[in-house]
N, C-alpha and C. Protein backbone atom coordinates (compact mmCIF):
# COMPACT_ATOMS: atom_id res chain seq x y z
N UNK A 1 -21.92 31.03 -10.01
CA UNK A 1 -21.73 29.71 -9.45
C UNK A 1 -21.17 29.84 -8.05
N UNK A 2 -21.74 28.87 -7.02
CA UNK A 2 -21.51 29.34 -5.99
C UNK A 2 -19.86 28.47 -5.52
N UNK A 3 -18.77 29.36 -4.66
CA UNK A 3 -17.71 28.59 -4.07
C UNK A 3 -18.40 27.30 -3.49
N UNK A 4 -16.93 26.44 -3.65
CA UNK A 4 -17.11 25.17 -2.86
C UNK A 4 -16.63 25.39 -1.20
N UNK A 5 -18.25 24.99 -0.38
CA UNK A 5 -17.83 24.80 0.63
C UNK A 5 -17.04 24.04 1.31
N UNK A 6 -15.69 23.77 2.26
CA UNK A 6 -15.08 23.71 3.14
C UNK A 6 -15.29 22.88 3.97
N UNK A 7 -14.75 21.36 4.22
CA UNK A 7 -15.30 20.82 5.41
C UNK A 7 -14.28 20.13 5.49
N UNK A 8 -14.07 19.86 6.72
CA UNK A 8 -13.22 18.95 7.56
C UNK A 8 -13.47 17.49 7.49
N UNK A 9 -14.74 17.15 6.99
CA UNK A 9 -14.94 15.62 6.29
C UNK A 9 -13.31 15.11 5.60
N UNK A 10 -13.31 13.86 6.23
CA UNK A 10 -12.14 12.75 5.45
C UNK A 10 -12.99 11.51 5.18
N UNK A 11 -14.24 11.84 4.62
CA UNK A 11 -14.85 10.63 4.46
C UNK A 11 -14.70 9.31 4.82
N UNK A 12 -14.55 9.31 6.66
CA UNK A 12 -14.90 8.24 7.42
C UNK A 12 -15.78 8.08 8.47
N UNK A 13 -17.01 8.55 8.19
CA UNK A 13 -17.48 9.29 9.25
C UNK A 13 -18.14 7.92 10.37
N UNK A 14 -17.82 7.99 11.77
CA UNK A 14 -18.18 6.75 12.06
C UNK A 14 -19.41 7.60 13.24
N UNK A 15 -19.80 8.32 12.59
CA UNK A 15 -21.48 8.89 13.22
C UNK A 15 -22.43 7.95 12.86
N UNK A 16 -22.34 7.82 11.19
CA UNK A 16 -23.23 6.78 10.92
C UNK A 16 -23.36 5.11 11.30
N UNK A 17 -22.40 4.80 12.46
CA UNK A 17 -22.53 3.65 13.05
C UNK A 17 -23.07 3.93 14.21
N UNK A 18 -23.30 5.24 14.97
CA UNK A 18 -23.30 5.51 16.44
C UNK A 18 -22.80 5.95 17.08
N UNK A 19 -21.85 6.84 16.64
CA UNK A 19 -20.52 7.72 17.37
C UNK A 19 -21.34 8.81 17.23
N UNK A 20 -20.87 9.85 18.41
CA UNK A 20 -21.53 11.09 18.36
C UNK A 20 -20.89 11.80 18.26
N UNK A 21 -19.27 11.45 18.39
CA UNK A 21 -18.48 12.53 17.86
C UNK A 21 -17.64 11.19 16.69
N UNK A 22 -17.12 12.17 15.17
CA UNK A 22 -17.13 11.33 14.44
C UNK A 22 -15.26 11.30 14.41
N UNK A 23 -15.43 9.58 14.08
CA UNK A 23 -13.20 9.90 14.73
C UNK A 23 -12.58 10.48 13.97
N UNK A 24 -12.77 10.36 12.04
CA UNK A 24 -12.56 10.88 11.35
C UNK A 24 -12.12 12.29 11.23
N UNK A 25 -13.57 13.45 11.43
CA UNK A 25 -12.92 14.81 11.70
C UNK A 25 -12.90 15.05 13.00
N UNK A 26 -13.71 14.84 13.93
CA UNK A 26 -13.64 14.73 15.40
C UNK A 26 -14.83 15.80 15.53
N UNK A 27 -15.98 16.13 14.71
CA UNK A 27 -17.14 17.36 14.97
C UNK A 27 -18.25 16.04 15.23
N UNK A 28 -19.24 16.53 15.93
CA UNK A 28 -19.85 16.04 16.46
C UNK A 28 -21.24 15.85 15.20
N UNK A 29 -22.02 14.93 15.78
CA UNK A 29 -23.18 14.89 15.03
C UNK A 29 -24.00 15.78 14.59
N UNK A 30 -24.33 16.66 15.30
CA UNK A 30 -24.82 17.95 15.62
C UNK A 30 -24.40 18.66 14.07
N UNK A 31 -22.81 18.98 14.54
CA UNK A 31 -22.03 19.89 13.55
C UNK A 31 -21.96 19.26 12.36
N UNK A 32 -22.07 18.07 12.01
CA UNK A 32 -21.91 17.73 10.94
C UNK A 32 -23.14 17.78 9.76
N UNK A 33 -24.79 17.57 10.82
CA UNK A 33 -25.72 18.42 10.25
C UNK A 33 -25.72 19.30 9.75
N UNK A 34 -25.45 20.34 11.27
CA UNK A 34 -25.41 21.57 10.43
C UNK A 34 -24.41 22.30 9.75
N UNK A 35 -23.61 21.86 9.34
CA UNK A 35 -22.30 22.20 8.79
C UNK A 35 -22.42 23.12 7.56
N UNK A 36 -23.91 22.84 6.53
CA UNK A 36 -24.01 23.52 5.43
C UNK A 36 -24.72 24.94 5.59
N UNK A 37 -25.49 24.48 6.57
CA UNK A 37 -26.20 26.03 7.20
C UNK A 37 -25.49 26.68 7.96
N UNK A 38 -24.42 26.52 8.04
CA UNK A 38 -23.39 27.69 9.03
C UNK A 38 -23.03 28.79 8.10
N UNK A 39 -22.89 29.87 8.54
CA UNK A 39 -22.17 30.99 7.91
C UNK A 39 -20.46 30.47 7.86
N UNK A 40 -20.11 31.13 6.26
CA UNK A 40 -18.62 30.88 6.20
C UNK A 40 -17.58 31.17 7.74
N UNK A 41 -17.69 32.23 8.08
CA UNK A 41 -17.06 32.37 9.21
C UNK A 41 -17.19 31.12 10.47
N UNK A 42 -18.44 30.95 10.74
CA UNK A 42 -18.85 29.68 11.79
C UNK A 42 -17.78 28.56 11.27
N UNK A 43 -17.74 28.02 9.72
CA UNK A 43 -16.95 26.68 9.60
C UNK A 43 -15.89 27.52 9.87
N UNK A 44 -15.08 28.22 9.52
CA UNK A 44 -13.85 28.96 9.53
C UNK A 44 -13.69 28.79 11.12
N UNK A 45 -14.27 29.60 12.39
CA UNK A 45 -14.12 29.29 13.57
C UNK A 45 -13.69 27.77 13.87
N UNK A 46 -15.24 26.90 13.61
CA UNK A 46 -15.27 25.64 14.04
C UNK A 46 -13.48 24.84 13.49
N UNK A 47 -13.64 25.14 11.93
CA UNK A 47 -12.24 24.52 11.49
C UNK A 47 -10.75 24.98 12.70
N UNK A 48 -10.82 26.14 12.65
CA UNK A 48 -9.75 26.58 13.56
C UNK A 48 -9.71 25.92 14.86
N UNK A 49 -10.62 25.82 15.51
CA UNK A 49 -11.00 24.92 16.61
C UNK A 49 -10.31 23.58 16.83
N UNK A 50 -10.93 22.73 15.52
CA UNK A 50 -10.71 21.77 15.33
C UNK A 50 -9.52 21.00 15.06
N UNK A 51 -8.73 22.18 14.10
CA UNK A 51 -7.24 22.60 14.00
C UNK A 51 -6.35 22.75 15.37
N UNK A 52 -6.58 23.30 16.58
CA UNK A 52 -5.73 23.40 17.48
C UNK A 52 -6.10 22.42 18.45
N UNK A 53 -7.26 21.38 18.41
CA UNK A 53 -7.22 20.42 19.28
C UNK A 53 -6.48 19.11 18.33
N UNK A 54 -6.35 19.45 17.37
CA UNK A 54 -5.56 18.01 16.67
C UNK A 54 -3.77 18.43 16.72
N UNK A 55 -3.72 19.46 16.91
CA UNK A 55 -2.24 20.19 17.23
C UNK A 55 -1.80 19.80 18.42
N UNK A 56 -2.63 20.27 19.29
CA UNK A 56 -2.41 19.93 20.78
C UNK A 56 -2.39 18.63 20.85
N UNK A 57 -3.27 17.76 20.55
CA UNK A 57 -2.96 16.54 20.90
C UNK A 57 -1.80 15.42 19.70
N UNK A 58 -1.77 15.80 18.92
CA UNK A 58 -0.51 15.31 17.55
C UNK A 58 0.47 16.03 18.28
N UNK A 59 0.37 17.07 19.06
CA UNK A 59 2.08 17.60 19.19
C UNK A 59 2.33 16.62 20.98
N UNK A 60 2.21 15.83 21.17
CA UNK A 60 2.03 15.09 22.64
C UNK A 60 2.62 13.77 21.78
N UNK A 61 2.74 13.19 20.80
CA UNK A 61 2.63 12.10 20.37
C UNK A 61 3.70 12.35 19.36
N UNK A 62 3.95 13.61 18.55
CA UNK A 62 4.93 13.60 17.51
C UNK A 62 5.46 15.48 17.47
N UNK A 63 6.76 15.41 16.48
CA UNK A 63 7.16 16.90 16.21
C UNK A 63 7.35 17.17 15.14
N UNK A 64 7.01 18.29 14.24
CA UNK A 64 7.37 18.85 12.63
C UNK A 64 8.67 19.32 12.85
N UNK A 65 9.62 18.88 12.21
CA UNK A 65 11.04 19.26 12.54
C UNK A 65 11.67 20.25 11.11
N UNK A 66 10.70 19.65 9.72
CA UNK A 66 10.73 20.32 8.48
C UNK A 66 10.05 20.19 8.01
N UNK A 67 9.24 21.34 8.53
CA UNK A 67 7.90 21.21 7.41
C UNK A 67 7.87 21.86 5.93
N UNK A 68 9.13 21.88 5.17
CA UNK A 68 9.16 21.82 3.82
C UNK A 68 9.11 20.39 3.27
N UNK A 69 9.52 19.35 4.05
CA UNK A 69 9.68 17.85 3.65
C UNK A 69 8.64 17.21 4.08
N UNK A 70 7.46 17.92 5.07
CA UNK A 70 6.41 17.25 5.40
C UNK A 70 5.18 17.90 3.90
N UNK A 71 5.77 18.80 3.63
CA UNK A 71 4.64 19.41 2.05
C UNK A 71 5.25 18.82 1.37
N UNK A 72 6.07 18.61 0.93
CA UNK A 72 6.56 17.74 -0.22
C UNK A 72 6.01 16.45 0.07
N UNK A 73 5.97 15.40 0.96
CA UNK A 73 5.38 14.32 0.93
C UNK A 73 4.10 14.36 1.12
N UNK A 74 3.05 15.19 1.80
CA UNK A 74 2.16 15.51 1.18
C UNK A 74 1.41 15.57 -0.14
N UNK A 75 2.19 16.27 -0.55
CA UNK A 75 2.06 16.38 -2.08
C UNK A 75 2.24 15.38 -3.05
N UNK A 76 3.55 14.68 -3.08
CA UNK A 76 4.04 13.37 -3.29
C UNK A 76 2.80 12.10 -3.45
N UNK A 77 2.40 12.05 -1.92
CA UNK A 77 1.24 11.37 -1.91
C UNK A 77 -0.51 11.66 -1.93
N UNK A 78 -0.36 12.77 -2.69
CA UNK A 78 -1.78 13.22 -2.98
C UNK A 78 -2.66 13.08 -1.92
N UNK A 79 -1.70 13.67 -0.29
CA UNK A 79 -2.94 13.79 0.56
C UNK A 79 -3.45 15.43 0.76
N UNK A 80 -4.77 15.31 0.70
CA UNK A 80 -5.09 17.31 0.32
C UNK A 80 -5.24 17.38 1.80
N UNK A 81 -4.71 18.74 1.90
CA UNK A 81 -4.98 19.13 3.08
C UNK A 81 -5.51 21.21 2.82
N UNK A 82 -5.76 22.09 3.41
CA UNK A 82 -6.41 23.16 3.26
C UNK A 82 -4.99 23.83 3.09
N UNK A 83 -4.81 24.86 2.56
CA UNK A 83 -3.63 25.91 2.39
C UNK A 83 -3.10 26.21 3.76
N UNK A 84 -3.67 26.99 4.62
CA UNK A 84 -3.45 27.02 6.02
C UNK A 84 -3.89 26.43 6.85
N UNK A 85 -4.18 25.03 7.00
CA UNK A 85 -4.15 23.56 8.00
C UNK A 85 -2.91 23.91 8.23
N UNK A 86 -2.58 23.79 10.20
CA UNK A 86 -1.73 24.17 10.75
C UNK A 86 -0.45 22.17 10.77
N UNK A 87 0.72 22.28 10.51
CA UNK A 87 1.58 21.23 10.16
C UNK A 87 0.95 20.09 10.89
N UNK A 88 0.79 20.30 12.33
CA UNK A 88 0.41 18.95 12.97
C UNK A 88 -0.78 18.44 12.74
N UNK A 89 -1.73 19.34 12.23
CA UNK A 89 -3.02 18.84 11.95
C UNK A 89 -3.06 18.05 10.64
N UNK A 90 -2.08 18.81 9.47
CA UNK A 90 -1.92 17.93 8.53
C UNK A 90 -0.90 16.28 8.76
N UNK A 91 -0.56 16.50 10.58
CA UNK A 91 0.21 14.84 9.84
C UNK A 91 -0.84 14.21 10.60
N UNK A 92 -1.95 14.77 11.27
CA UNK A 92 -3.16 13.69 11.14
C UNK A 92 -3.42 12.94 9.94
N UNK A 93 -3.59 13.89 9.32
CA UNK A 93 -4.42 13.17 7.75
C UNK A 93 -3.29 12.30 7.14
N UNK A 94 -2.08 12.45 7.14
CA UNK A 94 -0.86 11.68 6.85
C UNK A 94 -0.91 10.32 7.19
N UNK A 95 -0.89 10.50 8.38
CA UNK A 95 -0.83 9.20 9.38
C UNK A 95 -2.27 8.60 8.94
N UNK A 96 -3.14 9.00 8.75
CA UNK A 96 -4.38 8.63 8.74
C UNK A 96 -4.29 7.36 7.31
N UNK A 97 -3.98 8.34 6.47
CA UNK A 97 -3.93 7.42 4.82
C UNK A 97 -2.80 6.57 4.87
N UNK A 98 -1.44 6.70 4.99
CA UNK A 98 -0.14 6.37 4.80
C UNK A 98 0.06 5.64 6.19
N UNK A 99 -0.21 5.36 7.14
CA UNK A 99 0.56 4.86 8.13
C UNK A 99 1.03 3.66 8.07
N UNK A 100 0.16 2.33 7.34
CA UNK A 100 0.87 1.05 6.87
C UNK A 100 2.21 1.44 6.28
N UNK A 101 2.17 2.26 5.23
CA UNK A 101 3.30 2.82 4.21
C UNK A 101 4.56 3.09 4.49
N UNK A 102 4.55 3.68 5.55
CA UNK A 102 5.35 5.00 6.26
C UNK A 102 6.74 3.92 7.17
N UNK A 103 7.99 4.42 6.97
CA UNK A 103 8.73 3.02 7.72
C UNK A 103 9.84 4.44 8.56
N UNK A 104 10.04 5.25 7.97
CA UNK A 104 10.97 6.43 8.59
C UNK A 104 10.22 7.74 9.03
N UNK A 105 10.06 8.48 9.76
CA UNK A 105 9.54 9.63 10.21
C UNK A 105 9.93 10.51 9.80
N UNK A 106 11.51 10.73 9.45
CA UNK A 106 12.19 11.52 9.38
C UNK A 106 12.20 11.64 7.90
N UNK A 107 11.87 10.76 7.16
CA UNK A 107 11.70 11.09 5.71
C UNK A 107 10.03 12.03 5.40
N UNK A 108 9.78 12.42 6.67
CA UNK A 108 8.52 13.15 6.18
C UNK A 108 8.74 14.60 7.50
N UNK A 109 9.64 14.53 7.65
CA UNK A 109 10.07 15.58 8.69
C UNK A 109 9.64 15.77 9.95
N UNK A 110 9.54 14.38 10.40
CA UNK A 110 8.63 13.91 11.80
C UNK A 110 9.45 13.18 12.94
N UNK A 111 9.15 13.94 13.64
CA UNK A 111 9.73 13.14 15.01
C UNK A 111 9.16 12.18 15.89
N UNK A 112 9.19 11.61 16.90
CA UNK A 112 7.97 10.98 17.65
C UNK A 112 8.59 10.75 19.19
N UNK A 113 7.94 10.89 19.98
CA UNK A 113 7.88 11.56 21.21
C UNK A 113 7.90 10.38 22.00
N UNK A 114 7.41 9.25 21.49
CA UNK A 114 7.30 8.04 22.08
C UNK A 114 7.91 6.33 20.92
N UNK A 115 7.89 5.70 21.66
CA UNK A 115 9.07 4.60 21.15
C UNK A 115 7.70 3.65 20.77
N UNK A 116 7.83 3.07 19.64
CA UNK A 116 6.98 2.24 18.82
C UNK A 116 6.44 2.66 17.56
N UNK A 117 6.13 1.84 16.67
CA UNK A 117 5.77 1.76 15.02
C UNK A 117 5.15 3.04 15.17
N UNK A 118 5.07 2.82 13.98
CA UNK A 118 4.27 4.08 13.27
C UNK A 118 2.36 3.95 13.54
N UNK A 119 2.63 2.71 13.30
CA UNK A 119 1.09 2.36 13.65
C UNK A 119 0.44 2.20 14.70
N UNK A 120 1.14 1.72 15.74
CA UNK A 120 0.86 1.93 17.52
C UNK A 120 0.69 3.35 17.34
N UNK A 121 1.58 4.31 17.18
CA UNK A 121 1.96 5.52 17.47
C UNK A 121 0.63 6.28 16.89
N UNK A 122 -0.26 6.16 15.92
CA UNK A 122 -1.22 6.39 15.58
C UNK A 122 -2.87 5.73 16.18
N UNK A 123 -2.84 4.40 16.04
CA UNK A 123 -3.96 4.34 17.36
C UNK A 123 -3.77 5.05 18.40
N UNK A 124 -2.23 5.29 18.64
CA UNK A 124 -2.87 6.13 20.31
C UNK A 124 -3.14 7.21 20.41
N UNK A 125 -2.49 8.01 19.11
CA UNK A 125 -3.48 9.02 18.80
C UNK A 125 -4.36 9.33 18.46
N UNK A 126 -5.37 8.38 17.87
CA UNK A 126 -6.71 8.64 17.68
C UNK A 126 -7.26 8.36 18.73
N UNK A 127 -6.67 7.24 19.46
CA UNK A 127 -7.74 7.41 20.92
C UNK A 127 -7.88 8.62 21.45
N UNK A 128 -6.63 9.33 21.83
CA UNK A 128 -6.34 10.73 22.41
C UNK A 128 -7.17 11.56 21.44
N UNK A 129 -6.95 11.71 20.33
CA UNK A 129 -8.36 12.44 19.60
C UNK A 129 -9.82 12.56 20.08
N UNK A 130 -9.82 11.00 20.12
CA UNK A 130 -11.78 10.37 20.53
C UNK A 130 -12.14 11.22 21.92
N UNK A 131 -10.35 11.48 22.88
CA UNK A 131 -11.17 11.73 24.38
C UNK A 131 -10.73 13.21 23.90
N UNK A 132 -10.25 13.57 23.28
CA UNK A 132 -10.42 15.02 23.31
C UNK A 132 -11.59 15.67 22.34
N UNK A 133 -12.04 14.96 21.53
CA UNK A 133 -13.47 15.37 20.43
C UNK A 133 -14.55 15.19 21.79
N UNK A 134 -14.29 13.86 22.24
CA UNK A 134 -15.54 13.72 23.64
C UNK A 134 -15.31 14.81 24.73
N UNK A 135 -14.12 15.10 25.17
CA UNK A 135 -14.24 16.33 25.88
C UNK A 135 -14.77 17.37 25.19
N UNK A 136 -14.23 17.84 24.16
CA UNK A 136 -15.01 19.05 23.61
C UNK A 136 -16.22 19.39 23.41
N UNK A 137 -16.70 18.05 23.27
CA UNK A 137 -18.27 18.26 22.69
C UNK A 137 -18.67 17.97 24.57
N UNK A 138 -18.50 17.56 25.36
CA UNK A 138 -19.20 17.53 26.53
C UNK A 138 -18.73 19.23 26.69
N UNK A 139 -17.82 19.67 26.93
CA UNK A 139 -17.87 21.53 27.42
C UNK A 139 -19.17 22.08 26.81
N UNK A 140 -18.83 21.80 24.78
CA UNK A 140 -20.01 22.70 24.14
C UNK A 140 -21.72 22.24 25.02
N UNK A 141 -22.00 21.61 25.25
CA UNK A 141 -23.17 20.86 26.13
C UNK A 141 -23.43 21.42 27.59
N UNK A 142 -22.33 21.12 28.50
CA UNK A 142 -22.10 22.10 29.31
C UNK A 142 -22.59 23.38 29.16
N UNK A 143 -21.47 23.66 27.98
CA UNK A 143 -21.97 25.61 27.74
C UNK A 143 -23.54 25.91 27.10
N UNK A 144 -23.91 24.50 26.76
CA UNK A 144 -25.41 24.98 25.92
C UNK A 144 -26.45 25.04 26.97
N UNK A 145 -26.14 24.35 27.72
CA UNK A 145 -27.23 23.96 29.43
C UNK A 145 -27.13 25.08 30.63
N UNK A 146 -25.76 25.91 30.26
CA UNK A 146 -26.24 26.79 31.39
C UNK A 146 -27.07 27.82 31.06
């Protein structure tokens, strides 16, 4: 029986409205095709990838101050995240499900870098996501054209 493949899908994919990069995982249309025909290593790359641009841009907007209390609420609230998903990438997916929910930061071992709700504080990070998935995928394009 074959392993279950691996994907960065959070089943919201807003490709299928017309986005070409999807806000959900932030891989592009392209990748999300071919996602099953990649060699394990390729998703493994791509994931890692994908992993340090949601770091980079979650760590601009917020800080893991204990990330034993950010796995415990994790867990708590049955959001899955991969064994080694790097902390900030998992309080994407946090913020993503829980952000109505969520009234203290610090009860999930989170800081925030900027002054307003929890929920401002998250649109503006997905915007910052959208222009950094759109930057990325314009470089890969770039790099495919020269």
């Amino acid at each position: 029986m074959a392993g279950r493949i691996t994907s960065p899908c959070v089943g919201v994919c807003s490709t299928t409205v017309g986005d070409n990069v999807c806000r959900g995982c932030q891989r592009t249309s392209d990748e999300i095709l071919d996602w099953f025909g990649m060699t394990a290593m390729q998703r493994e790359q791509r994931m890692e990838q994908l992993d340090a641009m949601r770091e980079h841009v979650a760590g601009r907007f917020f800080s893991v101050v204990n990330s034993e209390l950010l796995n415990e609420q994790l867990k708590r609230h049955r959001i899955r995240v991969r064994q080694n998903q790097p902390p900030l990438s998992c309080v994407v997916e946090l913020l993503r499900t829980g952000r109505q929910q969520m009234r203290d930061l610090s009860c999930y071992g989170l800081v925030a870098h900027q002054s307003g709700s929890i929920v401002f504080l998250y649109e503006q990070l997905c915007v910052a996501l959208a222009d950094a998935a759109d930057a990325r995928c314009r470089a890969a394009e770039n790099h495919f054209n020269l």
